[in-house]
Protein backbone atom coordinates (compact mmCIF):
# COMPACT_ATOMS: atom_id res chain seq x y z
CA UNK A 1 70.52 -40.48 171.73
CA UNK A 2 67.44 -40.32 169.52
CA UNK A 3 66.80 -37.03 167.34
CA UNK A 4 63.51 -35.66 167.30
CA UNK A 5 62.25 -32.86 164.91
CA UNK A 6 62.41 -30.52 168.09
CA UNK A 7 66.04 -31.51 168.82
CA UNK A 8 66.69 -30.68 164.81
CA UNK A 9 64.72 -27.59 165.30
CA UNK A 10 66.77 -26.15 167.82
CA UNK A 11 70.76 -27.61 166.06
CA UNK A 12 69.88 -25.94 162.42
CA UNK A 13 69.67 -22.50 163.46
CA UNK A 14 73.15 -23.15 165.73
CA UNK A 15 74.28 -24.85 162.59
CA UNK A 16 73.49 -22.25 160.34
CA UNK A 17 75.38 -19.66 162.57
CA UNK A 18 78.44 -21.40 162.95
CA UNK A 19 78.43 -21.73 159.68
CA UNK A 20 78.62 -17.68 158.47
CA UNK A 21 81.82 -16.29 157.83
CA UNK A 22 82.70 -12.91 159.14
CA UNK A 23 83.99 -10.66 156.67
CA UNK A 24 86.40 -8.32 158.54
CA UNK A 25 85.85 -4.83 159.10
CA UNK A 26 87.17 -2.39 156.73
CA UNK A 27 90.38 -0.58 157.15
CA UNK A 28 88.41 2.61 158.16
CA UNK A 29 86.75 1.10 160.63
CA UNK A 30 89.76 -0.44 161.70
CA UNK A 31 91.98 2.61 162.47
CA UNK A 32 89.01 4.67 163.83
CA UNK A 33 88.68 1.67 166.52
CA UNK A 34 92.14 1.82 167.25
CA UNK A 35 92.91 5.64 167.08
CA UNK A 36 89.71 7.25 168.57
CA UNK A 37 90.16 6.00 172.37
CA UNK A 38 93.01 7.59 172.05
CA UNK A 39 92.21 11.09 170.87
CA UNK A 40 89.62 11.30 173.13
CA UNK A 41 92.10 10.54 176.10
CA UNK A 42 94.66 13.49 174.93
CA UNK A 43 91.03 15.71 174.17
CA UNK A 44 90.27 15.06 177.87
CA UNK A 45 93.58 15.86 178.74
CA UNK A 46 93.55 18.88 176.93
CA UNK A 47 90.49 19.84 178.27
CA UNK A 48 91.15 19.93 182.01
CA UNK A 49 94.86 21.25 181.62
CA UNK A 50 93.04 24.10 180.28
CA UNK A 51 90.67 24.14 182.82
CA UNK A 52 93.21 23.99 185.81
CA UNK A 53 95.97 26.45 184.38
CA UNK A 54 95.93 29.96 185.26
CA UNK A 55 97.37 30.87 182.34
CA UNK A 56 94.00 30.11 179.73
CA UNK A 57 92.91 34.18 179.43
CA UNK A 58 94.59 36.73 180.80
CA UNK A 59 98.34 34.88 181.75
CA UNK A 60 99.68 34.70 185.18
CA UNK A 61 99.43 38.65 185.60
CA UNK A 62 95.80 38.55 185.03
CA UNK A 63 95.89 35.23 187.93
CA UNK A 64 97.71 37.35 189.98
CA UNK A 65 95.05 40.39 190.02
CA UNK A 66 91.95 38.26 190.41
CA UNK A 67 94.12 36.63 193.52
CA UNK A 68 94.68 40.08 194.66
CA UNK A 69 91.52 41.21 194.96
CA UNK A 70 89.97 37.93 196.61
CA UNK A 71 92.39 38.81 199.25
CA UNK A 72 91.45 42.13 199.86
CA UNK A 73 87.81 41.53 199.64
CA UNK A 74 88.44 38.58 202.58
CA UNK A 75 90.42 41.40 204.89
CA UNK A 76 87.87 43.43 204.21
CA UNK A 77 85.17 41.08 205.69
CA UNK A 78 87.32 39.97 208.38
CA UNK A 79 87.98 43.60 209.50
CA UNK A 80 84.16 44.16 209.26
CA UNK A 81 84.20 40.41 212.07
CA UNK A 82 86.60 41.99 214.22
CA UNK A 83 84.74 45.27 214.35
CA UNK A 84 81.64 43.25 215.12
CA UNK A 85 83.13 41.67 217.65
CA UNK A 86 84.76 44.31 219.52
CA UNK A 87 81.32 46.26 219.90
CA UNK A 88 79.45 42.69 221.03
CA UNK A 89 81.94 42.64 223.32
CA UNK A 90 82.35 45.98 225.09
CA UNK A 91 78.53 45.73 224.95
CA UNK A 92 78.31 43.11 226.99
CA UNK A 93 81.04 43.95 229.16
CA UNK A 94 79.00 47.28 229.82
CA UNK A 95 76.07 45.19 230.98
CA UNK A 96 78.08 42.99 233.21
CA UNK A 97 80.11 46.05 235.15
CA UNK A 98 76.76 47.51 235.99
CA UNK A 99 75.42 44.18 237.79
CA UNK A 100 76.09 43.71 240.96
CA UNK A 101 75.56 39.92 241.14
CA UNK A 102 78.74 39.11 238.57
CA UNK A 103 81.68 37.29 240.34
């Protein structure tokens, strides 16, 4: 193999890099590497266990009241359906008695 300036052009910069020695990172640097993936895993955690507990503001009595009065707000529209309803449907079972071409 014959070694042309181009072919020592390209091996000195290789050469040159193999050749630097890391010095290794500092001790900080070290322990924040190792400790931070981990904080931010039990932060996370933290996070949405206070995000899905009940018990963040007000405790479970404070839960329980809020749940309370979802429920009676839903009966509440649901009685307002059923009324609805009823009159649609004695409406049009008023309209269907008076025709004489129902079977």
């Amino acid at each position: 193999m014959k070694i042309t300036p181009l072919l020592i052009g390209l091996l000195v910069p290789v050469i040159a890099f193999a050749q630097q020695v890391e010095e290794p990172p500092s001790r900080l640097v070290t322990a924040l590497m190792t400790w931070l993936p981990f904080l931010f895993l039990i932060g996370l955690w933290w996070f949405f266990m206070r995000r899905v507990t009940p018990l963040g503001k007000g405790g479970y009595q404070e839960y329980l009241r809020v749940t309370q009065q979802r429920m009676e707000q839903i009966e509440g529209h649901l009685a307002d359906i059923a009324a609805s309803l009823r009159t649609i449907a004695a409406s049009s079972g008023d309209s269907k008695a008076g025709r004489s071409d129902v079977t």
